[in-house]
C-alpha atoms as a PDB file:
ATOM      1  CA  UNK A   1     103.360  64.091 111.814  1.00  0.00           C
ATOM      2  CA  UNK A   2      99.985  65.469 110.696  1.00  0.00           C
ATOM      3  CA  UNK A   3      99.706  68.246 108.844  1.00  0.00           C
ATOM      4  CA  UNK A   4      96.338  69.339 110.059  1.00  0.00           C
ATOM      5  CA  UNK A   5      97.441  69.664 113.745  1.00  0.00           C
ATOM      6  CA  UNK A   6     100.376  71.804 112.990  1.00  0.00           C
ATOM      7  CA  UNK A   7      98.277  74.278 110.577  1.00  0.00           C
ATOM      8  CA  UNK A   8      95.958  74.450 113.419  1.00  0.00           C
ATOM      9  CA  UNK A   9      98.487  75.485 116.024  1.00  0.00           C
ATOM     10  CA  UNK A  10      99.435  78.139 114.136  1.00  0.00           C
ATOM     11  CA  UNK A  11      96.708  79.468 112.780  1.00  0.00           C
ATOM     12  CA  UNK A  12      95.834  79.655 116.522  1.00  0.00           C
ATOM     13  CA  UNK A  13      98.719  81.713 117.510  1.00  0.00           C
ATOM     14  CA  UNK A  14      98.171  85.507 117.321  1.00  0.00           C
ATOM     15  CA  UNK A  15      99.961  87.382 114.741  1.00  0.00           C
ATOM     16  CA  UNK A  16     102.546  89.826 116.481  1.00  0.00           C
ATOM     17  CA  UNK A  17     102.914  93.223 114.583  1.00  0.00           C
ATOM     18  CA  UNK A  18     105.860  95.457 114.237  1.00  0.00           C
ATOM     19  CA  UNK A  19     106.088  98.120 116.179  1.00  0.00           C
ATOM     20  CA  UNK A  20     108.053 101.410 114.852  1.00  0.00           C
ATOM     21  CA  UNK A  21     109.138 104.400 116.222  1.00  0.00           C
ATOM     22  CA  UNK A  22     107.835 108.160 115.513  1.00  0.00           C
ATOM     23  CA  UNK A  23     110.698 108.832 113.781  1.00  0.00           C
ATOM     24  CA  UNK A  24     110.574 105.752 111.429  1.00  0.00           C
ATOM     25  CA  UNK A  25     106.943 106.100 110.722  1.00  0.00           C
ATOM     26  CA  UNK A  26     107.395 110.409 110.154  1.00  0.00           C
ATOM     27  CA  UNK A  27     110.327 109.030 107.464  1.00  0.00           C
ATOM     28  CA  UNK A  28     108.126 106.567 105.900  1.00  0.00           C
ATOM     29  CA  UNK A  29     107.070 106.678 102.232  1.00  0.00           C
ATOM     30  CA  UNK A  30     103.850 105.520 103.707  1.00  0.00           C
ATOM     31  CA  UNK A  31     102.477 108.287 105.447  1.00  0.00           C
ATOM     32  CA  UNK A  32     104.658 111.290 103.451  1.00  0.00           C
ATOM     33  CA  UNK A  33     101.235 113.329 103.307  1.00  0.00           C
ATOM     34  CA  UNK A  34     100.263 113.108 107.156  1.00  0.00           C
ATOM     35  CA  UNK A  35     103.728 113.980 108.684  1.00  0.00           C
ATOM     36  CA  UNK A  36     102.486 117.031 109.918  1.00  0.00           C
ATOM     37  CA  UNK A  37      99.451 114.926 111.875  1.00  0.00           C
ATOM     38  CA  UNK A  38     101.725 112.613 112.638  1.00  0.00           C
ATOM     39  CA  UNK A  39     103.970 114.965 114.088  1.00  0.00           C
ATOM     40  CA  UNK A  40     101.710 116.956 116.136  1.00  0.00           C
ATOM     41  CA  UNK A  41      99.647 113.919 117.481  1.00  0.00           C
ATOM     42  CA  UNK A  42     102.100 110.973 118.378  1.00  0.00           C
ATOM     43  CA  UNK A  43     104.296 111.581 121.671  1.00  0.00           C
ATOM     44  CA  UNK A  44     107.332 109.284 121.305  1.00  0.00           C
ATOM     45  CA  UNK A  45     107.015 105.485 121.842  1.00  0.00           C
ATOM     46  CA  UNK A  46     106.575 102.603 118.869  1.00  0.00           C
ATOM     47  CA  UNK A  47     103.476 102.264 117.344  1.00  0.00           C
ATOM     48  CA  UNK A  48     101.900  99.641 114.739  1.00  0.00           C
ATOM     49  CA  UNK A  49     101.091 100.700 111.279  1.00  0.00           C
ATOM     50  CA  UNK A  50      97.625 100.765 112.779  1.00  0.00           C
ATOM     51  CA  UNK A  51      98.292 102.438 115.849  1.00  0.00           C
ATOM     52  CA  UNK A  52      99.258 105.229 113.793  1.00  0.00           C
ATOM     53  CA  UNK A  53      96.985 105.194 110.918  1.00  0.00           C
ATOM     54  CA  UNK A  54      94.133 105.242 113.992  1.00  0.00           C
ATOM     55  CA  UNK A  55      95.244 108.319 115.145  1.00  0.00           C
ATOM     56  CA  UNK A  56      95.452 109.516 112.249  1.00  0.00           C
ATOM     57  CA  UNK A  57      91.518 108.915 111.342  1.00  0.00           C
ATOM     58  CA  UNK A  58      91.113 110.288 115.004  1.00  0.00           C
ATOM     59  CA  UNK A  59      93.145 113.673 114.238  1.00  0.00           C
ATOM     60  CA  UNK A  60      90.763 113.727 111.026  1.00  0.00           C
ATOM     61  CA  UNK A  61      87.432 113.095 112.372  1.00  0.00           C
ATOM     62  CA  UNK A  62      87.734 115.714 114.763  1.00  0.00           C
ATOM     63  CA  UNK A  63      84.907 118.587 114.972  1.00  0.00           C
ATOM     64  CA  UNK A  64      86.272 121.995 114.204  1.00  0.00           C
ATOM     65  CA  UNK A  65      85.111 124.475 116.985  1.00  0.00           C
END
């Protein structure tokens, strides 16, 4: 079998991320200092680490009125 064809193949293949829930990301070590944001901003559902460290930029970028 080639090697080359296989690393192809699966370099190919898009990389699936986790997904975790509110609770597990609010519990986190990761994002201890925006649980409040985090809290306030996410309804319930799973989220990536991204998904979740997008909203909170998005929560932080916000103009104060």
């Amino acid at each position: 079998m080639d090697k080359t064809k296989t690393s192809a193949k699966k370099a190919a293949e898009p990389v699936k991320e986790i997904k975790y829930s509110k609770e597990q990301l609010l519990s986190s070590e990761r994002f201890r200092e925006y649980t409040d944001i985090l809290n306030a901003v996410l309804p319930k559902g799973e989220y990536t680490i991204n998904g979740a460290e997008t909203f909170i930029k998005d929560f932080l970028n916000k103009e104060v009125n």
